[in-house]
Each structure stands twice: as structure tokens, then as C-alpha cells.
Protein backbone atom coordinates (compact mmCIF):
# COMPACT_ATOMS: atom_id res chain seq x y z
CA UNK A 1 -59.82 102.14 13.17
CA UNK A 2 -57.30 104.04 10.71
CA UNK A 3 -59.27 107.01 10.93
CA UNK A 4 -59.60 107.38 14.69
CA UNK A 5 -55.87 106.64 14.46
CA UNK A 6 -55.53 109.15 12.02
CA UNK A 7 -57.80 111.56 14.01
CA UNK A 8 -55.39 111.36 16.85
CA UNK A 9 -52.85 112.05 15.24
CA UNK A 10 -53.57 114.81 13.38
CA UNK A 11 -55.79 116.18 17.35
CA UNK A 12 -51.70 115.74 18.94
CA UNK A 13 -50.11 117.16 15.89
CA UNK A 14 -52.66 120.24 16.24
CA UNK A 15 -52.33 120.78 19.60
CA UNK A 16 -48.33 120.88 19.71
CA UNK A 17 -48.74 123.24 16.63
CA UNK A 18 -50.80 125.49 18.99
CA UNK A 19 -48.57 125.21 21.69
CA UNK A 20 -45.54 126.39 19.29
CA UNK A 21 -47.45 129.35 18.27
CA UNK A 22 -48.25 130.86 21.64
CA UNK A 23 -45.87 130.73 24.03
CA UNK A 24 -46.86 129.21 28.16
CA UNK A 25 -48.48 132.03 30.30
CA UNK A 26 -45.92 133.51 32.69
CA UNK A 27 -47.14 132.84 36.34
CA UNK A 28 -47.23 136.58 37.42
CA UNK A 29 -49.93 137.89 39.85
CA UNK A 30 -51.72 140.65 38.73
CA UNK A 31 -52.00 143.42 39.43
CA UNK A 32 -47.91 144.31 39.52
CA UNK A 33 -45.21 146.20 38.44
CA UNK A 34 -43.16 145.19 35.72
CA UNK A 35 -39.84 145.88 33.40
CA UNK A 36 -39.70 145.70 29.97
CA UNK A 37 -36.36 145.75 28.56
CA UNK A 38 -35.18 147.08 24.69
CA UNK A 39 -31.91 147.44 23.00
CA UNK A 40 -31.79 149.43 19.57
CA UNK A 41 -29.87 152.17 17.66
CA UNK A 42 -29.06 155.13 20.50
CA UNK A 43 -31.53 158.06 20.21
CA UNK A 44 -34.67 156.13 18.76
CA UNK A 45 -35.25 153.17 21.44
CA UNK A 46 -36.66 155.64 24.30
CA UNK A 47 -38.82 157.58 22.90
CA UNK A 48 -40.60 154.67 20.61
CA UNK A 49 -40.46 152.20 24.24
CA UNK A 50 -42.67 155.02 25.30
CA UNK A 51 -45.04 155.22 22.41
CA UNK A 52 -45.67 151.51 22.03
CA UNK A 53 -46.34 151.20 25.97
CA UNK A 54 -48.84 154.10 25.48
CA UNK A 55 -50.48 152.52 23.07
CA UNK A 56 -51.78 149.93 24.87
CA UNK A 57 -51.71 151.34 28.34
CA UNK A 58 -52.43 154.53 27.69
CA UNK A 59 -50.82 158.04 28.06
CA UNK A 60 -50.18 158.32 31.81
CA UNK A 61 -48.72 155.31 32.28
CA UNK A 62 -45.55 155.72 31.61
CA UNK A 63 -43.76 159.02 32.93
CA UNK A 64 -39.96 160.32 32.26
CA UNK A 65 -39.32 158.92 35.85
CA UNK A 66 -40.55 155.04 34.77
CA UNK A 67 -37.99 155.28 32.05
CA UNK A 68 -34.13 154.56 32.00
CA UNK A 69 -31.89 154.48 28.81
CA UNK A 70 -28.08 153.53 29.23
CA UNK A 71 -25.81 153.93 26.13
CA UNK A 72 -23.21 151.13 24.98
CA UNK A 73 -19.52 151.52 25.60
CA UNK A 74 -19.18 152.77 22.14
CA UNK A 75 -22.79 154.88 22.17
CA UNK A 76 -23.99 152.93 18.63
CA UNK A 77 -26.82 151.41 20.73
CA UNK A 78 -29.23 152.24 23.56
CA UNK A 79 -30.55 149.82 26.31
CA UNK A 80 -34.03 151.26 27.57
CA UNK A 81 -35.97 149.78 30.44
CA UNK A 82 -39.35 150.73 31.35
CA UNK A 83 -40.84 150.44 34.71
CA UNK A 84 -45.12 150.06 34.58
CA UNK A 85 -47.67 149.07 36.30
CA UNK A 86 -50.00 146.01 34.51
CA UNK A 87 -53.49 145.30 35.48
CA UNK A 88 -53.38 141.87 33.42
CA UNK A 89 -51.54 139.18 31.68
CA UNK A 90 -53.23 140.97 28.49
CA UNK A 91 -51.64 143.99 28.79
CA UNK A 92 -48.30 142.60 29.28
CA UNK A 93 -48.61 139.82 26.11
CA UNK A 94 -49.98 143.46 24.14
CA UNK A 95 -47.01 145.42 24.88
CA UNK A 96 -44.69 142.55 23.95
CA UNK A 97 -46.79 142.01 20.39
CA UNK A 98 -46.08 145.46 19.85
CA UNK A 99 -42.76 145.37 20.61
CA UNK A 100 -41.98 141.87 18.40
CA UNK A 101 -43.41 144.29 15.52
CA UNK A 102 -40.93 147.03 16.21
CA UNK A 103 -38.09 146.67 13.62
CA UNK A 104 -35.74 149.36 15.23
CA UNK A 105 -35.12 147.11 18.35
CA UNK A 106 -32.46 144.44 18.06
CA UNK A 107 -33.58 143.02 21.36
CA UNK A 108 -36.18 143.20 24.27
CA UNK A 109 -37.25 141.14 27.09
């Protein structure tokens, strides 16, 4: 009996592990538009929002007129939002992977 006890354990212990490591699906219905937010160092953020949503939606996607950048009070840092259209729940976990990799942003959302 130990080791079905164990089993069980180590099957719950597994499963919240899993659940840590990838976060709940959002309950958006596809297809949509959607806004990604990013914060970073003025003068870098917009152009490299661009590149990374490019990358996984491709080159059209995102136009000069999907794009807004706002400057802090002080103009050290850049708040860019990005206005696209997703076909999937893929697409939109993609662009945020590539984002989390993106050292030059201090935030996004």
C-alpha cells in the first residue's frame, strides 16, 4: 500500500508542478483583437515590440497605425502598446514567450 501511497503522491506533486510551470489558458474567443503592452528604455521598446510580433505573426501584421508609444514624465522610459489581430491562443502565448525573453523590457502585459 506504501507505494500506491507513494504513487499518489508523487502523481499530485507532479501535476501541481505542471500547473506552476504553465500558467491557466485565458478564456478569450478567437479569432480577436488584442493589446499587448511593454515598458522599456525610450527609443528601443517600439521598434523591437514590432519585430518580436513579426516574428511570430508575420510582417503585415502589425502596421505604424497598430502601434502607440507614450514617453514617461521624465522620457527615461517608453510605454508601447500594440494593437493585433490573433487567430489563436498559440499565437498570443508565442508573442508573450518572446517577449518574457526580451531583456530590454522592464515590463509587459
Amino acid at each position: 500500500m506504501s507505494g500506491s501511497d507513494g504513487d499518489a503522491k508523487s502523481g499530485a506533486g507532479g501535476a501541481a508542478a505542471s500547473a506552476a510551470a504553465e500558467p491557466p489558458r485565458a478564456k478569450i474567443d478567437y479569432p480577436t483583437y488584442y493589446t499587448f503592452k511593454a515598458l522599456g528604455l525610450s527609443g528601443a521598446v517600439r521598434a523591437k515590440v514590432m519585430e518580436l510580433i513579426r516574428g511570430v505573426l508575420g510582417d503585415a501584421a502589425v502596421g505604424d497605425e497598430a502601434i502607440t508609444a507614450r514617453p514617461s514624465s521624465a522620457g527615461k522610459y517608453e510605454a508601447v502598446s500594440a494593437h493585433v489581430y490573433l487567430r489563436s491562443e498559440d499565437e498570443r502565448r508565442r508573442i508573450y514567450e518572446a517577449f518574457h525573453g526580451e531583456k530590454s523590457f522592464v515590463w509587459y502585459v
